[in-house]
N, C-alpha and C. Protein backbone atom coordinates (compact mmCIF):
# COMPACT_ATOMS: atom_id res chain seq x y z
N UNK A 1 36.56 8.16 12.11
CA UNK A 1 35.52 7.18 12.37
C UNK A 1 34.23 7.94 12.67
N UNK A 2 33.47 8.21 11.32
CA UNK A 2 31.93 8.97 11.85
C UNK A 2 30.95 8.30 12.18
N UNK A 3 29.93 8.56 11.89
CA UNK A 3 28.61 8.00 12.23
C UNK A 3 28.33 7.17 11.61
N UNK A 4 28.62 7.79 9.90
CA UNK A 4 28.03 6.73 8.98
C UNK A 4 29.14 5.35 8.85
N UNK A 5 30.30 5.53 9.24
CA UNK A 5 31.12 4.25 9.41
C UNK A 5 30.39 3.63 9.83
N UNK A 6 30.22 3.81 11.27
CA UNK A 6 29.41 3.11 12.51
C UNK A 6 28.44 2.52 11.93
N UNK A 7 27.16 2.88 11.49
CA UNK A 7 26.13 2.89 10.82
C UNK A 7 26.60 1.27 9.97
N UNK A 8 27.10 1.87 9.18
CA UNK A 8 27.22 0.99 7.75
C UNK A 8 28.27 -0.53 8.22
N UNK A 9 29.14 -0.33 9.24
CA UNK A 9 29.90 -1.50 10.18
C UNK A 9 28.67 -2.46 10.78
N UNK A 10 27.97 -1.96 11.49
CA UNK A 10 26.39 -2.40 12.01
C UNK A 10 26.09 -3.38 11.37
N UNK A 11 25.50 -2.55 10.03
CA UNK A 11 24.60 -2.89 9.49
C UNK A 11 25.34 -4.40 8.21
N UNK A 12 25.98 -4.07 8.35
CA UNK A 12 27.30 -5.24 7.76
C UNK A 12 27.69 -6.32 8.67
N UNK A 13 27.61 -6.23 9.30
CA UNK A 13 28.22 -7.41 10.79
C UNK A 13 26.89 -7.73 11.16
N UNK A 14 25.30 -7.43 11.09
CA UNK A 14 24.61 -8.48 11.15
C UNK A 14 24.02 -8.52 10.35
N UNK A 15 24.40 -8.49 8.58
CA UNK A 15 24.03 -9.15 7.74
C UNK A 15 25.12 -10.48 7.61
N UNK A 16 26.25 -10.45 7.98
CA UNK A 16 27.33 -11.59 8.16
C UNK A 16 26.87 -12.38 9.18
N UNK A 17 25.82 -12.06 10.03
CA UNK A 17 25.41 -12.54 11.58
C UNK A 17 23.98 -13.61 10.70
N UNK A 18 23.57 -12.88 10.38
CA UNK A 18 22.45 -13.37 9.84
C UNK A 18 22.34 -14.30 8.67
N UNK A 19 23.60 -13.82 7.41
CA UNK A 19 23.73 -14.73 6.47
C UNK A 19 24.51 -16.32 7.16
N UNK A 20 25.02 -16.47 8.08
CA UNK A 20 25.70 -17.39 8.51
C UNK A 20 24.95 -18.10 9.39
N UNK A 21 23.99 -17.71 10.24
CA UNK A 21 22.86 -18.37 11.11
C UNK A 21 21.88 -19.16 10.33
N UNK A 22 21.65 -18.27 8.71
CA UNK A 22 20.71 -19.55 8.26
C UNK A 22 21.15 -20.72 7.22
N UNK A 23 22.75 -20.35 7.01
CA UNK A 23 23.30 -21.46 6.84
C UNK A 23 23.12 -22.62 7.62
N UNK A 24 24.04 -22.17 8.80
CA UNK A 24 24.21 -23.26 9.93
C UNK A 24 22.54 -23.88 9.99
N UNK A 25 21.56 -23.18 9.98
CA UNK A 25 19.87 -23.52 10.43
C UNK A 25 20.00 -24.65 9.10
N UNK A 26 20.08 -24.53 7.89
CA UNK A 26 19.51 -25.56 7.19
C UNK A 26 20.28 -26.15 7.01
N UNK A 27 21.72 -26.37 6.98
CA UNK A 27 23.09 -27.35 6.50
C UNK A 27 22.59 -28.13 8.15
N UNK A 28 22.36 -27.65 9.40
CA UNK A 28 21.84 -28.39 10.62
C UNK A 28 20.68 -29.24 10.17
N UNK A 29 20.08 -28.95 9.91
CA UNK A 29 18.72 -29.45 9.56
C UNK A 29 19.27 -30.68 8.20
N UNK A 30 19.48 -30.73 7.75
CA UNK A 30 20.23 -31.46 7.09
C UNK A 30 21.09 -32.63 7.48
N UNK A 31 21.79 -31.79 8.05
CA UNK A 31 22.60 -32.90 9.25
C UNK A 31 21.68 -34.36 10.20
N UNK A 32 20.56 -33.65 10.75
CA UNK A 32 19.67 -34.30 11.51
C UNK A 32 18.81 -35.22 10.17
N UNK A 33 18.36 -34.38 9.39
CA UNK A 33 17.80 -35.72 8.47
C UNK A 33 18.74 -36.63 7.94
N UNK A 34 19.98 -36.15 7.63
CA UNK A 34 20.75 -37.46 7.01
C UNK A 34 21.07 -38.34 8.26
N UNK A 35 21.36 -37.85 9.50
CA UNK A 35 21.83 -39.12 10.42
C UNK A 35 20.60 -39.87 10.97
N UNK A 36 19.29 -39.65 10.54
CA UNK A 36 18.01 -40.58 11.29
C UNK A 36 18.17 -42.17 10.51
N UNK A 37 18.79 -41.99 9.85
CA UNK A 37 19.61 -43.54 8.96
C UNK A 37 20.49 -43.60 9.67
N UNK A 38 20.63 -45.41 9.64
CA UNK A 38 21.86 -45.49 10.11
C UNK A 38 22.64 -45.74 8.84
N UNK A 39 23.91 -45.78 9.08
CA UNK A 39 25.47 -45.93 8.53
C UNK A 39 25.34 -44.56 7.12
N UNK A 40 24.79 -43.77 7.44
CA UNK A 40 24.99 -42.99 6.66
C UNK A 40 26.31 -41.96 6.98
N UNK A 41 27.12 -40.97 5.41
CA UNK A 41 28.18 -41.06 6.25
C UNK A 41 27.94 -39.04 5.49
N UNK A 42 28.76 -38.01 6.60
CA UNK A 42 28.19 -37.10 6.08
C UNK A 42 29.33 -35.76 4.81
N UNK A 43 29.08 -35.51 4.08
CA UNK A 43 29.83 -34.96 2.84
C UNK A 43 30.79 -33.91 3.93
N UNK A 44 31.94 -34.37 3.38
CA UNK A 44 33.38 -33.37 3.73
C UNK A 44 32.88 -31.79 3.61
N UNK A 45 32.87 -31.79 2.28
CA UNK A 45 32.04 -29.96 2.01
C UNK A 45 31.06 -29.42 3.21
N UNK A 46 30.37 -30.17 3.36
CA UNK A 46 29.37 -29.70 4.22
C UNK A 46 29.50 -29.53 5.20
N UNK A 47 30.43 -30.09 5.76
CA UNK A 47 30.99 -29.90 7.65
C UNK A 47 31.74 -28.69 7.24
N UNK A 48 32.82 -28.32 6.26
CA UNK A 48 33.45 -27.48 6.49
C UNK A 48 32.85 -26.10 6.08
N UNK A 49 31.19 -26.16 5.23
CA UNK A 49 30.44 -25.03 5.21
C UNK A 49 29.91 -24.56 6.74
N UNK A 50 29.79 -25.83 7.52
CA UNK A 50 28.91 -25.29 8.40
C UNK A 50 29.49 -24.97 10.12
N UNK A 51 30.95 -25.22 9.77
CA UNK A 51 32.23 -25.10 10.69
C UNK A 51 32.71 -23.46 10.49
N UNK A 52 32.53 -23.20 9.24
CA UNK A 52 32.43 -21.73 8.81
C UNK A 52 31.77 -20.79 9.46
N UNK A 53 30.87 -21.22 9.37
CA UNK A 53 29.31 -20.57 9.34
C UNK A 53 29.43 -20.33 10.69
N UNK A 54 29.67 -21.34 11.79
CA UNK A 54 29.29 -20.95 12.93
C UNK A 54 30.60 -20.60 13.54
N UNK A 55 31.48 -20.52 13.07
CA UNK A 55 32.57 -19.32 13.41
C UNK A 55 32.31 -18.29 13.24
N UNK A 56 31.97 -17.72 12.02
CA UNK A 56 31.51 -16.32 11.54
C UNK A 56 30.42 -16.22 12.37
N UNK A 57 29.69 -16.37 13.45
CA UNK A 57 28.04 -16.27 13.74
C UNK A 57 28.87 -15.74 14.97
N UNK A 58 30.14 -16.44 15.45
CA UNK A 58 30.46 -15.94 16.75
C UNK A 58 31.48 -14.74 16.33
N UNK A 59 32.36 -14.26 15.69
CA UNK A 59 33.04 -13.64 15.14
C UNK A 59 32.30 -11.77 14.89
N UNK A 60 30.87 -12.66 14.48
CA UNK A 60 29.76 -11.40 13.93
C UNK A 60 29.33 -10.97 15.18
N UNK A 61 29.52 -11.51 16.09
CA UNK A 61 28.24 -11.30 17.43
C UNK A 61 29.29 -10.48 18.25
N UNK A 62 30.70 -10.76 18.17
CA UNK A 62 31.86 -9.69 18.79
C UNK A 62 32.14 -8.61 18.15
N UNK A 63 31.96 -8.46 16.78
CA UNK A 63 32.31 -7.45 16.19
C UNK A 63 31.34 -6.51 15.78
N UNK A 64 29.85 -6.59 16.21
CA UNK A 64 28.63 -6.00 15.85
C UNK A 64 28.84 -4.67 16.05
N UNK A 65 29.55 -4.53 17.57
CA UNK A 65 29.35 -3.09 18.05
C UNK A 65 30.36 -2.82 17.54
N UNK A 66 29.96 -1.30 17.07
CA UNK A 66 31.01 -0.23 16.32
C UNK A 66 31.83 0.52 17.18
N UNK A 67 33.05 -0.61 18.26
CA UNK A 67 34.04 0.57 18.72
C UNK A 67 35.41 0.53 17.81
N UNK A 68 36.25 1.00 18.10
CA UNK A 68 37.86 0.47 17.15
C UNK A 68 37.91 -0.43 17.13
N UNK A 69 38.07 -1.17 17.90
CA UNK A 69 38.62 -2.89 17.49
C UNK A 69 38.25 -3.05 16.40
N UNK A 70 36.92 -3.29 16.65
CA UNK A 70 36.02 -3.47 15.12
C UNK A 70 36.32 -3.11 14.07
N UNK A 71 36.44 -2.06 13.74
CA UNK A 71 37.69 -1.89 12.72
C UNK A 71 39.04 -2.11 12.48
N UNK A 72 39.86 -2.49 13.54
CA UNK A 72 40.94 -3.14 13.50
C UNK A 72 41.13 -3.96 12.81
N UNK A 73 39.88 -4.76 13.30
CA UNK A 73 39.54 -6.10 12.57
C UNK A 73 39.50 -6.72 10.91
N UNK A 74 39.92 -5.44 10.27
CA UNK A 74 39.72 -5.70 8.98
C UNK A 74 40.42 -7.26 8.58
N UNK A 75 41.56 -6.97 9.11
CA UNK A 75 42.35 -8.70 8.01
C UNK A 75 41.44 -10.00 8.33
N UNK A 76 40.91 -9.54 9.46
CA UNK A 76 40.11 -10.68 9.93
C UNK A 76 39.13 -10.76 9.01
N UNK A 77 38.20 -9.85 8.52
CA UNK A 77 37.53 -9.76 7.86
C UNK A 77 37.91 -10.34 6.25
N UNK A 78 38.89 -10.00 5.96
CA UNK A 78 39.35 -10.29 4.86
C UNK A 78 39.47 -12.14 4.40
N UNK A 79 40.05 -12.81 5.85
CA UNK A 79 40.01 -14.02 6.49
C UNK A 79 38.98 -15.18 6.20
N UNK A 80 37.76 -14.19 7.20
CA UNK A 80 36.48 -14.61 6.17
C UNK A 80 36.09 -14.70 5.30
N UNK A 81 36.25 -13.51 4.28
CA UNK A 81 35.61 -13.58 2.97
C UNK A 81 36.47 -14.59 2.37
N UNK A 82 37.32 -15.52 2.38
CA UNK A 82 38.52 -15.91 1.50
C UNK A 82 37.92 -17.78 1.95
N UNK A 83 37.66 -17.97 3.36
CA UNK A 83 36.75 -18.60 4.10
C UNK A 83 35.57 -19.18 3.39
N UNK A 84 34.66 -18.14 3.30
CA UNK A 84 33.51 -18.01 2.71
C UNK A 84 33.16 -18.57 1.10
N UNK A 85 33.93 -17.63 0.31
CA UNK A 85 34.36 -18.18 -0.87
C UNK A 85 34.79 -19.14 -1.29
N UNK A 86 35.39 -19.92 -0.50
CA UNK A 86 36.12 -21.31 -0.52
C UNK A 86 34.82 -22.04 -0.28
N UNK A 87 34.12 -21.94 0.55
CA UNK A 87 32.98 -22.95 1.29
C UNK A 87 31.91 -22.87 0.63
N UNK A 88 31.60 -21.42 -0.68
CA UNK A 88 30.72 -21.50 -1.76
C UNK A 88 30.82 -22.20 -2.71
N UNK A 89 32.51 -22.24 -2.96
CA UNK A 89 32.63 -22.98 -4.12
C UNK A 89 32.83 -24.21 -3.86
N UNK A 90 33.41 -24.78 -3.15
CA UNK A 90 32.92 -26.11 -2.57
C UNK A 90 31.55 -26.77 -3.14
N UNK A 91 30.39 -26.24 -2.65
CA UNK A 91 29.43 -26.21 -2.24
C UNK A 91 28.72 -26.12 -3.94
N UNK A 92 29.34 -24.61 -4.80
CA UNK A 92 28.66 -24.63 -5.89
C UNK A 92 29.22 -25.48 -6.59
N UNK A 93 30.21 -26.16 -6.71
CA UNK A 93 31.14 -27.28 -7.36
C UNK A 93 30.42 -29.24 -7.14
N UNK A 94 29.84 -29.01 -6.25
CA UNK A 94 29.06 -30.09 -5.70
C UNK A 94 27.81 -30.02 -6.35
N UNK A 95 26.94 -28.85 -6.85
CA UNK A 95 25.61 -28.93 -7.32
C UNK A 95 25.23 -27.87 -7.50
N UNK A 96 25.36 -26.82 -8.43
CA UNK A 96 25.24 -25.65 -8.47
C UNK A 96 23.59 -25.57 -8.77
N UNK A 97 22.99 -26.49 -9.63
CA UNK A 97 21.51 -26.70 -9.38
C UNK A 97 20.99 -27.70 -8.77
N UNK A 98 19.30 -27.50 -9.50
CA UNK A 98 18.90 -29.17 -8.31
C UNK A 98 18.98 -30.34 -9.48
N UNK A 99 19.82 -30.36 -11.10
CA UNK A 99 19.26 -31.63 -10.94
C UNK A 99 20.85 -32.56 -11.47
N UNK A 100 21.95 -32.27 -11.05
CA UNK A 100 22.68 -33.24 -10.83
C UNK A 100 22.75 -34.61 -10.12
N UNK A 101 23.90 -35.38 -10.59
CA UNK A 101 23.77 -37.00 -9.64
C UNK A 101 24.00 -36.77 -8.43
N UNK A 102 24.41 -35.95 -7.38
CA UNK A 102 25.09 -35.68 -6.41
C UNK A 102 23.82 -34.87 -5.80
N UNK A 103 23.22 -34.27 -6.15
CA UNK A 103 21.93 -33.65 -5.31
C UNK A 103 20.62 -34.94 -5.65
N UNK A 104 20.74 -35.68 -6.70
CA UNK A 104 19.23 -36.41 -6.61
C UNK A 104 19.65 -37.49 -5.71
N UNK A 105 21.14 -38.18 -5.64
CA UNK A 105 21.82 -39.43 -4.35
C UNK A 105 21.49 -39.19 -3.28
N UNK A 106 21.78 -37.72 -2.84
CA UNK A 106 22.63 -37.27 -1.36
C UNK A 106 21.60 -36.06 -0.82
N UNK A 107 21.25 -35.01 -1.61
CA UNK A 107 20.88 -34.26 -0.74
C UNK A 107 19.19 -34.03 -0.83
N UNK A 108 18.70 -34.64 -1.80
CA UNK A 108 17.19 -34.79 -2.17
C UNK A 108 16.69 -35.74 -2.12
N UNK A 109 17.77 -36.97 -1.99
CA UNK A 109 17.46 -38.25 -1.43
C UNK A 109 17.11 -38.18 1.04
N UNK A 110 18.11 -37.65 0.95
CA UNK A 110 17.95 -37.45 2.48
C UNK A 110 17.31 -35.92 3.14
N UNK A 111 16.89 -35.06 1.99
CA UNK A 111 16.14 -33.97 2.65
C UNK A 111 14.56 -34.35 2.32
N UNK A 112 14.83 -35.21 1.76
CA UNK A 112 13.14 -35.83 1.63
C UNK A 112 12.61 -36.62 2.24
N UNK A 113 13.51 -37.63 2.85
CA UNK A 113 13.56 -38.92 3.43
C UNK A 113 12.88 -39.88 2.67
N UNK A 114 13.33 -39.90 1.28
CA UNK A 114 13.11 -41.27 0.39
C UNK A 114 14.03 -42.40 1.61
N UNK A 115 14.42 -42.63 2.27
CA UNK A 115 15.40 -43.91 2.78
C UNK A 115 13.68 -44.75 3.44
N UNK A 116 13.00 -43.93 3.44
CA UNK A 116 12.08 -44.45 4.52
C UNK A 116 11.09 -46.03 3.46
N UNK A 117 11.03 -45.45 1.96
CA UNK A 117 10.23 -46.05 1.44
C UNK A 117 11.15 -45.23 -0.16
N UNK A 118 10.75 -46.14 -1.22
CA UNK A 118 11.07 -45.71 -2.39
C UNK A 118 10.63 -44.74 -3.32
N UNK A 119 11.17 -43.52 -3.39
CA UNK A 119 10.25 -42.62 -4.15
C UNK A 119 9.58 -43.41 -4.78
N UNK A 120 7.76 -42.93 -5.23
CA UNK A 120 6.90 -42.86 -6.61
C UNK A 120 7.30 -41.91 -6.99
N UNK A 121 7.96 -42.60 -8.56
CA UNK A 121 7.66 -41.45 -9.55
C UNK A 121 9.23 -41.16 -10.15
N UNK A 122 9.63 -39.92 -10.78
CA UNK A 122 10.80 -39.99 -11.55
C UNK A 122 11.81 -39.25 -10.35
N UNK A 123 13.03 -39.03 -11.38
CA UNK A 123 14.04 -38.34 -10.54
C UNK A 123 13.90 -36.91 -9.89
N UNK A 124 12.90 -36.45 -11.39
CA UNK A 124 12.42 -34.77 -10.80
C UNK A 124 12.17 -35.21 -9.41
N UNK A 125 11.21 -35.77 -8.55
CA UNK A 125 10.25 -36.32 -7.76
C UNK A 125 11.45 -35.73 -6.77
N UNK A 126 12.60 -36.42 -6.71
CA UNK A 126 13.47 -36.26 -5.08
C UNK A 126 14.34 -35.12 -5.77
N UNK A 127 14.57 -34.94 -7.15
CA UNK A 127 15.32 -33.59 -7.62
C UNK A 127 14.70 -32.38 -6.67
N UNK A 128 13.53 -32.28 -7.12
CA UNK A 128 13.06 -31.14 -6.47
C UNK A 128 12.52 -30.53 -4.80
N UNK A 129 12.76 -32.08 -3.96
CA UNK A 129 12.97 -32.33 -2.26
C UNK A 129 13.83 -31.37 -2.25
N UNK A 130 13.60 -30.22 -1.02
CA UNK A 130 14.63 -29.64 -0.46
C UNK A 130 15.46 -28.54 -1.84
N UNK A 131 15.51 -28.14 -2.64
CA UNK A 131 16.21 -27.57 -3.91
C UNK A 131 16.27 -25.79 -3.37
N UNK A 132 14.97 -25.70 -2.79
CA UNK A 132 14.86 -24.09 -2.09
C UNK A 132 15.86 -23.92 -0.81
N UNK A 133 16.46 -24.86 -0.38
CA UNK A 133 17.00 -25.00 0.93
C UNK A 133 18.32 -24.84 0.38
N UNK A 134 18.64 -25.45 -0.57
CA UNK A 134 20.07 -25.96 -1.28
C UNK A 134 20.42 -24.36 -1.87
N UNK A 135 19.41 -24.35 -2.28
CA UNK A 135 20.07 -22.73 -3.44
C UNK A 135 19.95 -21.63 -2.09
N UNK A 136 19.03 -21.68 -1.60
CA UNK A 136 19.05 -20.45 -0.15
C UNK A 136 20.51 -21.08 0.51
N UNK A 137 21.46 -21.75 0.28
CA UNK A 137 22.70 -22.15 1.24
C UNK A 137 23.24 -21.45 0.14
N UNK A 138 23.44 -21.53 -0.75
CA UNK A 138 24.86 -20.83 -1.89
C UNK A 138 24.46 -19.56 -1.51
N UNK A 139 23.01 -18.98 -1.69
CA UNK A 139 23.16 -17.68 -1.40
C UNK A 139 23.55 -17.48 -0.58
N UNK A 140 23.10 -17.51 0.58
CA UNK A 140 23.46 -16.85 1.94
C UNK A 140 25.08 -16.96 1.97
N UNK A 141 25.96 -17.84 1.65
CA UNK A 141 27.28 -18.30 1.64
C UNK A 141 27.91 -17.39 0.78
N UNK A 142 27.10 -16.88 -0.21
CA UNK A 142 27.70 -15.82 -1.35
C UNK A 142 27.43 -14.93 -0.74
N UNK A 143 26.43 -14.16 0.02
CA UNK A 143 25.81 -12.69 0.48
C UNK A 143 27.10 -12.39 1.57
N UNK A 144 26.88 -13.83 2.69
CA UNK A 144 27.88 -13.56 3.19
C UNK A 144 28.99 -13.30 3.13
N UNK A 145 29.72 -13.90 2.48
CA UNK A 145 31.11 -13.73 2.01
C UNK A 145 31.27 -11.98 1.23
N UNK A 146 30.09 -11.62 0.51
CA UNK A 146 30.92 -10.37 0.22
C UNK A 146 30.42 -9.11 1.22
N UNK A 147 29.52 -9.55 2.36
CA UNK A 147 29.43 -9.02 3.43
C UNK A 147 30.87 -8.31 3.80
N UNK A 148 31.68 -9.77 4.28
CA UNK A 148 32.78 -9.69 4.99
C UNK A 148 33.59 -8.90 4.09
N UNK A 149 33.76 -8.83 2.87
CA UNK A 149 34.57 -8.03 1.85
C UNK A 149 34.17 -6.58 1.96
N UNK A 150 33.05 -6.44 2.18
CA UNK A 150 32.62 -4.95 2.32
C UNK A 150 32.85 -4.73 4.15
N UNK A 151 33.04 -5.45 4.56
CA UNK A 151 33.04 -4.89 6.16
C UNK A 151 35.32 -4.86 6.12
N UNK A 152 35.43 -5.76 5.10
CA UNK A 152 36.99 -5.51 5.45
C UNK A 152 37.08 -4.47 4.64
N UNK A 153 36.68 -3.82 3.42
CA UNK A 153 36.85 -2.46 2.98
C UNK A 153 36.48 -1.30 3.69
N UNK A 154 35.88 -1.27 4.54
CA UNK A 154 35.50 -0.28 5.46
C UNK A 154 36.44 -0.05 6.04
N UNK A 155 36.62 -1.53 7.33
CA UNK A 155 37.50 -1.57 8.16
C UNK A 155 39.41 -1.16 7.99
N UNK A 156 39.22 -0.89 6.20
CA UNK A 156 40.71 -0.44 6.00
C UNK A 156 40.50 0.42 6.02
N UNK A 157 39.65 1.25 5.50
CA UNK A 157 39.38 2.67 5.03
C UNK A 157 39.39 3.68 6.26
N UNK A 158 38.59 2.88 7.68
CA UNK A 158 38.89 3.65 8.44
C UNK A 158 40.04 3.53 9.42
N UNK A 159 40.27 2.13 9.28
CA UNK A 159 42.20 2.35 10.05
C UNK A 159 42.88 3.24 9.18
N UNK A 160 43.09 3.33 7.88
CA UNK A 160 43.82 4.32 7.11
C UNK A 160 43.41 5.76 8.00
N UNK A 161 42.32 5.77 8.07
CA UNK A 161 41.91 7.65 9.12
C UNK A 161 42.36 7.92 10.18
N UNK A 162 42.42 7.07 10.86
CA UNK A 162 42.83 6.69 11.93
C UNK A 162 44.23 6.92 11.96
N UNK A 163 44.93 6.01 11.47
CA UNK A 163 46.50 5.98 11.49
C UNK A 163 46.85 7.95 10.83
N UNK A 164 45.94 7.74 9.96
CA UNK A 164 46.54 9.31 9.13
C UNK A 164 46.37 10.24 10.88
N UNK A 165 45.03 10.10 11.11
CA UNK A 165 44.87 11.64 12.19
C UNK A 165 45.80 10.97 13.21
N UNK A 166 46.62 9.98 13.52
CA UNK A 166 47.61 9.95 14.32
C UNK A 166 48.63 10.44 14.08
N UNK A 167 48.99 9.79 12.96
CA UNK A 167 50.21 10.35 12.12
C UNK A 167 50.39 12.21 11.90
N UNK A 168 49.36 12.40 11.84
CA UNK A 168 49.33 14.27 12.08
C UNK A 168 49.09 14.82 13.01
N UNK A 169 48.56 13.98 14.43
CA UNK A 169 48.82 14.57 15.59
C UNK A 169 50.62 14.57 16.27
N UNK A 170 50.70 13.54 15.69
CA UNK A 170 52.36 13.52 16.26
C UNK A 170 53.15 14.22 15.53
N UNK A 171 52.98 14.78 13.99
CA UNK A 171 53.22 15.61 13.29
C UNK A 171 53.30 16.94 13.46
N UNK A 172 52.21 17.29 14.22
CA UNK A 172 51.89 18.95 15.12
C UNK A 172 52.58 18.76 15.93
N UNK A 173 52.39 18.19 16.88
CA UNK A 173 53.65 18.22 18.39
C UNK A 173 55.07 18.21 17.96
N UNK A 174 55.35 17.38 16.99
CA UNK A 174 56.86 17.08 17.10
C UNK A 174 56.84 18.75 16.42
N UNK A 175 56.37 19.91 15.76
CA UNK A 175 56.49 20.37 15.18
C UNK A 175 56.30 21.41 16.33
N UNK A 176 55.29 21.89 17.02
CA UNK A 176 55.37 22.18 18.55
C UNK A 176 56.49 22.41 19.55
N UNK A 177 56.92 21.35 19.71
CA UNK A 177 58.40 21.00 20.31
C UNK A 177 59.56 21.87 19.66
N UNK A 178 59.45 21.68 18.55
CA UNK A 178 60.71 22.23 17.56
C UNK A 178 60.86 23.67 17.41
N UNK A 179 59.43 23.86 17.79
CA UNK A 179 59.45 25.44 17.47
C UNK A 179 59.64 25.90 18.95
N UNK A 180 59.47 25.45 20.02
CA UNK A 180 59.60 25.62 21.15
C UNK A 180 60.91 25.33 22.02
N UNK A 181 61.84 24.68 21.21
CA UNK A 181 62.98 24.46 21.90
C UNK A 181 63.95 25.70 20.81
N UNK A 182 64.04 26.32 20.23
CA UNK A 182 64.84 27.55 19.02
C UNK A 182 64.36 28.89 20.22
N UNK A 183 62.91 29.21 20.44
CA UNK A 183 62.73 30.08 21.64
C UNK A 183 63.29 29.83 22.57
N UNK A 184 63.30 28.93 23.32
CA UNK A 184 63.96 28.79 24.82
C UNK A 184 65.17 28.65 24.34
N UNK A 185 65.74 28.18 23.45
CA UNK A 185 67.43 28.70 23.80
C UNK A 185 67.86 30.02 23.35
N UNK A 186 66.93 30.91 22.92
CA UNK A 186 67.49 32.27 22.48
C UNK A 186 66.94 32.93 24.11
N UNK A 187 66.44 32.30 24.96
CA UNK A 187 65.93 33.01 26.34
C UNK A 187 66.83 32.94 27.28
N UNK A 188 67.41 31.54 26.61
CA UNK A 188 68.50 31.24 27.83
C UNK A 188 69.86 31.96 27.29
N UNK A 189 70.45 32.44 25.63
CA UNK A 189 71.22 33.09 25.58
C UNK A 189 71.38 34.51 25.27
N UNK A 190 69.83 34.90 25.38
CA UNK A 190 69.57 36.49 25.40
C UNK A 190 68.79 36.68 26.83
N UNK A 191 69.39 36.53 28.01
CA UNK A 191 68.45 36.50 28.85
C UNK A 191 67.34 38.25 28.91
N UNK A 192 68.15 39.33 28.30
CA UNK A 192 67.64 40.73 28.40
C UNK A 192 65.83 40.52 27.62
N UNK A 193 65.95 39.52 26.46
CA UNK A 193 64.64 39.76 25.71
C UNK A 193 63.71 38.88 26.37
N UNK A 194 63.92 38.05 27.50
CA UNK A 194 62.90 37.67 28.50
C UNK A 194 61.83 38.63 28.94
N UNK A 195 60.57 38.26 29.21
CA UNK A 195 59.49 39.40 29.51
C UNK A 195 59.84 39.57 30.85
N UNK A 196 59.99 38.62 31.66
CA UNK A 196 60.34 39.60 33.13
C UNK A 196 61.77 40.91 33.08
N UNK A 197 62.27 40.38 32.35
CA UNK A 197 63.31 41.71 32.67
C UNK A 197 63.26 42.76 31.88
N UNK A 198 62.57 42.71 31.31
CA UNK A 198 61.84 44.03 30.80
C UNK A 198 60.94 44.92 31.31
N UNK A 199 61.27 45.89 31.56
CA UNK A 199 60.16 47.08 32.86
C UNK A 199 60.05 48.28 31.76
């Protein structure tokens, strides 16, 4: 576990910190404009992007600092990315651009707040409400996710070092031992080639 592990663990755990905070910031923001209506009801996908999101935000904020655990942590990591990926495609499966039926209904209809009064004008008009917000969520949901893939490739790479320089410290000793118990019984049955009784 060197420096540049450390380094590069860092710098990976708050880009996962960060890609997941501005999820939660605009899928929130979202949240608050669709419920200023009443009986509005809110998309399955979207709770479970943003149930994600702010798991990983707390997940990222424990695992920032580079001691072992943190690397322990790889499956966890792995966890996430599998997480993540699921909650992109969700998400890109719902509207991968801005001008499907499902983004001009639901999410350009209520990030615009057409409910208030009837758009003027065509569908582009609420297509294009909010569309920078929508595509900045897939990204960040994609960045993140292979965040976590690169922080669980690390995190194997250096438990593998780890386990190895264990595995060869107990390797020397047991090897230590072995060579040290063949001397002491030729001391105990040659007692003459002992150094004290030699003058």
């Amino acid at each position: 576990m060197g420096t540049g592990s450390k380094v590069c663990s860092v710098i990976l755990r708050f880009g996962e910190f960060c890609s997941a905070v501005i999820v939660v910031s605009l899928l929130g923001r979202f949240f608050y404009l669709l419920h200023i209506p009443s009986g509005t009801s809110t998309e399955s996908r979207l709770i479970y992007a943003i149930v994600i999101s702010a798991i990983e935000i707390v997940a990222a904020m424990l695992l920032i600092i580079p001691l072992k655990y943190s690397f322990y942590a790889w499956p966890l990591d792995i966890v996430f990315f599998i997480l993540s990926i699921v909650a992109f495609g969700l998400l890109a499966n719902l509207s991968s651009s801005c001008s499907s039926g499902w983004y001009y209904n639901y999410w350009g209809y209520y990030w615009g707040r057409f409910w208030r009064v009837t758009p003027f004008g065509t569908v582009s008009v609420v297509g294009s409400t909010g569309c920078g917000s929508w595509r900045a969520i897939l990204s960040f949901l994609f960045l993140g996710a292979f965040a976590w893939l690169l922080s669980a490739i690390l995190g194997a790479i250096v438990f593998m070092e780890l386990r190895e320089g264990r595995e060869t410290h107990r390797t020397s000793s047991m090897t230590e031992k072995l060579r040290k118990k063949p001397q002491q019984a030729d001391l105990e049955n040659n007692p003459q080639t002992h150094p004290e009784n030699q003058h």
